[in-house]
Protein backbone atom coordinates (compact mmCIF):
# COMPACT_ATOMS: atom_id res chain seq x y z
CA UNK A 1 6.95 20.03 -48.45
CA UNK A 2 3.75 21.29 -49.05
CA UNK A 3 0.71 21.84 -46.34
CA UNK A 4 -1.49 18.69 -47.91
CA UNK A 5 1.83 16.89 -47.72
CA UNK A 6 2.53 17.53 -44.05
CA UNK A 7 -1.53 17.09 -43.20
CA UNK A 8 -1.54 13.68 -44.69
CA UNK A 9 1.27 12.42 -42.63
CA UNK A 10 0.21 14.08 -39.35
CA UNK A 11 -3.06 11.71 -40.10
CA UNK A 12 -1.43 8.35 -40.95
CA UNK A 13 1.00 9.60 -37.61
CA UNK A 14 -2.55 9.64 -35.84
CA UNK A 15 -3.79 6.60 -37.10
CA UNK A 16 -0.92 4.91 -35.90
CA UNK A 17 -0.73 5.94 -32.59
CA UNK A 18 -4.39 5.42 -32.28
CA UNK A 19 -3.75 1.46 -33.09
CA UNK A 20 -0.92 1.38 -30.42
CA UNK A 21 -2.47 3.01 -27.84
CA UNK A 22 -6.30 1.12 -28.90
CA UNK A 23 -3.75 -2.41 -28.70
CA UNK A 24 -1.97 -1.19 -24.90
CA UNK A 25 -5.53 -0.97 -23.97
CA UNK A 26 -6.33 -4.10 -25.17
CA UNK A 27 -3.48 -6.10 -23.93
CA UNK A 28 -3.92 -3.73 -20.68
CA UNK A 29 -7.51 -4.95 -20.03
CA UNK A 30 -6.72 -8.87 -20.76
CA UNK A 31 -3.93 -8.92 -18.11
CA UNK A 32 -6.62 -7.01 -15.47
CA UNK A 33 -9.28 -9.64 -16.54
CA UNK A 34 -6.52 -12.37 -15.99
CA UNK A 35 -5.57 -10.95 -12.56
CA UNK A 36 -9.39 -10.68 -11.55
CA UNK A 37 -9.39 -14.05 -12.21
CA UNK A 38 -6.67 -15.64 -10.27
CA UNK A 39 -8.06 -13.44 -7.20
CA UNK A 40 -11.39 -14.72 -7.49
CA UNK A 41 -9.76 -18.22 -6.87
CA UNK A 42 -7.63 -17.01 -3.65
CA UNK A 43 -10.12 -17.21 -0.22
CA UNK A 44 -10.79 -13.60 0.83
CA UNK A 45 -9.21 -14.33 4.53
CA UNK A 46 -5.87 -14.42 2.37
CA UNK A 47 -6.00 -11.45 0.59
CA UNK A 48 -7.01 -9.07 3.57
CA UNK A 49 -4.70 -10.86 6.23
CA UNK A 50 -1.75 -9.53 3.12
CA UNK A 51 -3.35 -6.07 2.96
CA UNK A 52 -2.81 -5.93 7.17
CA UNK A 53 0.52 -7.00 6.89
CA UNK A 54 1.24 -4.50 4.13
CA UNK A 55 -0.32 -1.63 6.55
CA UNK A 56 1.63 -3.26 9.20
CA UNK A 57 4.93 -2.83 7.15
CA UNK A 58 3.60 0.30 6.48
CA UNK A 59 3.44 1.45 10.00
CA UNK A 60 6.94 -0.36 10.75
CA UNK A 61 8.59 1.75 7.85
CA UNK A 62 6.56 4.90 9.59
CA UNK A 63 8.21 4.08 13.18
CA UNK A 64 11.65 3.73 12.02
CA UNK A 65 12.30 6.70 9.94
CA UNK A 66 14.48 9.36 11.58
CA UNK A 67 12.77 11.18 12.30
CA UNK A 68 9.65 8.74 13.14
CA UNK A 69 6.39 10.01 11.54
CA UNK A 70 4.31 9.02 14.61
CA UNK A 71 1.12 10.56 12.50
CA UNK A 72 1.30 8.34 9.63
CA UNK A 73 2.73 5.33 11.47
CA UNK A 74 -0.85 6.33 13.45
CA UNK A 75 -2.95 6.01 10.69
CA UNK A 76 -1.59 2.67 9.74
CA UNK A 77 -2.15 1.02 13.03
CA UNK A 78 -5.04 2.52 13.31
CA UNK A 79 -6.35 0.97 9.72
CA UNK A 80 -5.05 -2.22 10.55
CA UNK A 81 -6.89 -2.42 14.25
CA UNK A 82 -9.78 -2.05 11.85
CA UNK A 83 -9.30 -5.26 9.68
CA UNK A 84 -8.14 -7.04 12.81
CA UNK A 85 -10.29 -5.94 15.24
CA UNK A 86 -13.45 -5.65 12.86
CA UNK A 87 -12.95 -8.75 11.45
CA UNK A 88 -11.43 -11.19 14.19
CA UNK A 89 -12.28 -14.88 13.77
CA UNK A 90 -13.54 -14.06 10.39
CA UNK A 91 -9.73 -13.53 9.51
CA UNK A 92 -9.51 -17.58 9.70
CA UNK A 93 -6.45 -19.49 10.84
CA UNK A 94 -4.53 -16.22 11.09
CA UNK A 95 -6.48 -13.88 12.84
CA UNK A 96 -4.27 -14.53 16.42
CA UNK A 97 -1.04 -14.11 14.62
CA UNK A 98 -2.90 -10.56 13.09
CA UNK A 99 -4.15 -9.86 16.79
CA UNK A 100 -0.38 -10.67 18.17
CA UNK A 101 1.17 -8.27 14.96
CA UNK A 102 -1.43 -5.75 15.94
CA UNK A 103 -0.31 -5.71 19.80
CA UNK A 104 3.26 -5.75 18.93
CA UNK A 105 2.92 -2.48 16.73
CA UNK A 106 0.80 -0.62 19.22
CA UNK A 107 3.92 -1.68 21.87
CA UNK A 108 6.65 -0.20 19.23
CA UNK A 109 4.12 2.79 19.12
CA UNK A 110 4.22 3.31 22.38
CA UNK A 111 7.94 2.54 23.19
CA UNK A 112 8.74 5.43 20.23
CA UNK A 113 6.27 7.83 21.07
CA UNK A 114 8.03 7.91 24.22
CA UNK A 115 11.56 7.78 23.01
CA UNK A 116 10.40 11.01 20.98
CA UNK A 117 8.78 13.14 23.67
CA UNK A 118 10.98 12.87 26.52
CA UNK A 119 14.10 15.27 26.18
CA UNK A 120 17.45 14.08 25.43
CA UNK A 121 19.38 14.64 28.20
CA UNK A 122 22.31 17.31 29.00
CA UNK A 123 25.59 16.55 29.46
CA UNK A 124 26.09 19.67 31.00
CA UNK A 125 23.58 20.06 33.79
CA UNK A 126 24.54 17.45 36.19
């Protein structure tokens, strides 16, 4: 095989993969444009009261790893008491149920956080 041989199909190998990856774009950017537009049609309320859920869940999964990660688990609570907290009524029909979900997490917080820190007692000092 000679060197203009092997150039040639390196190019047309180019070419190629410059269609494919130019048509993933393409098909990449019409499914974001299609998503944008089935959120724009979903009240804002909705979408954050799911993002402080997901943070909620977040913190849950935090609290009941084993070891807990009190620091993460932190940080979510923490970012959803900002939604909830910053946002209150504005949440609409479900800003109590976020304001009860947001008390019961700080509780489980609290009830771990002290599970963690106090020392497990020994059997053998009675």
């Amino acid at each position: 095989m000679s060197d203009e041989t092997s150039d040639t199909e390196f190019d047309e190998f180019d070419e190629q993969l410059d269609e494919e990856q130019l048509d993933a774009i393409a098909t990449a950017e019409r499914a974001m444009a299609e998503t944008r537009a089935r959120l724009a049609e979903v009240p804002a309320e909705i979408v954050v009261t799911n993002h402080v859920m997901g943070l909620y869940e977040l913190a849950a999964i935090h609290l009941s790893a084993n070891p807990p990660d009190l620091r993460q688990s932190a940080l979510a609570i923490d970012a959803v008491a900002c939604l909830v907290d910053g946002l209150g009524a504005r949440l609409g029909d479900e800003a109590a149920t976020m304001q009860d979900a947001l008390a019961n997490i700080r509780l489980a917080f609290v009830q771990i956080k002290g599970q963690v820190a106090e020392p497990s007692p020994d059997p053998a000092v009675g």
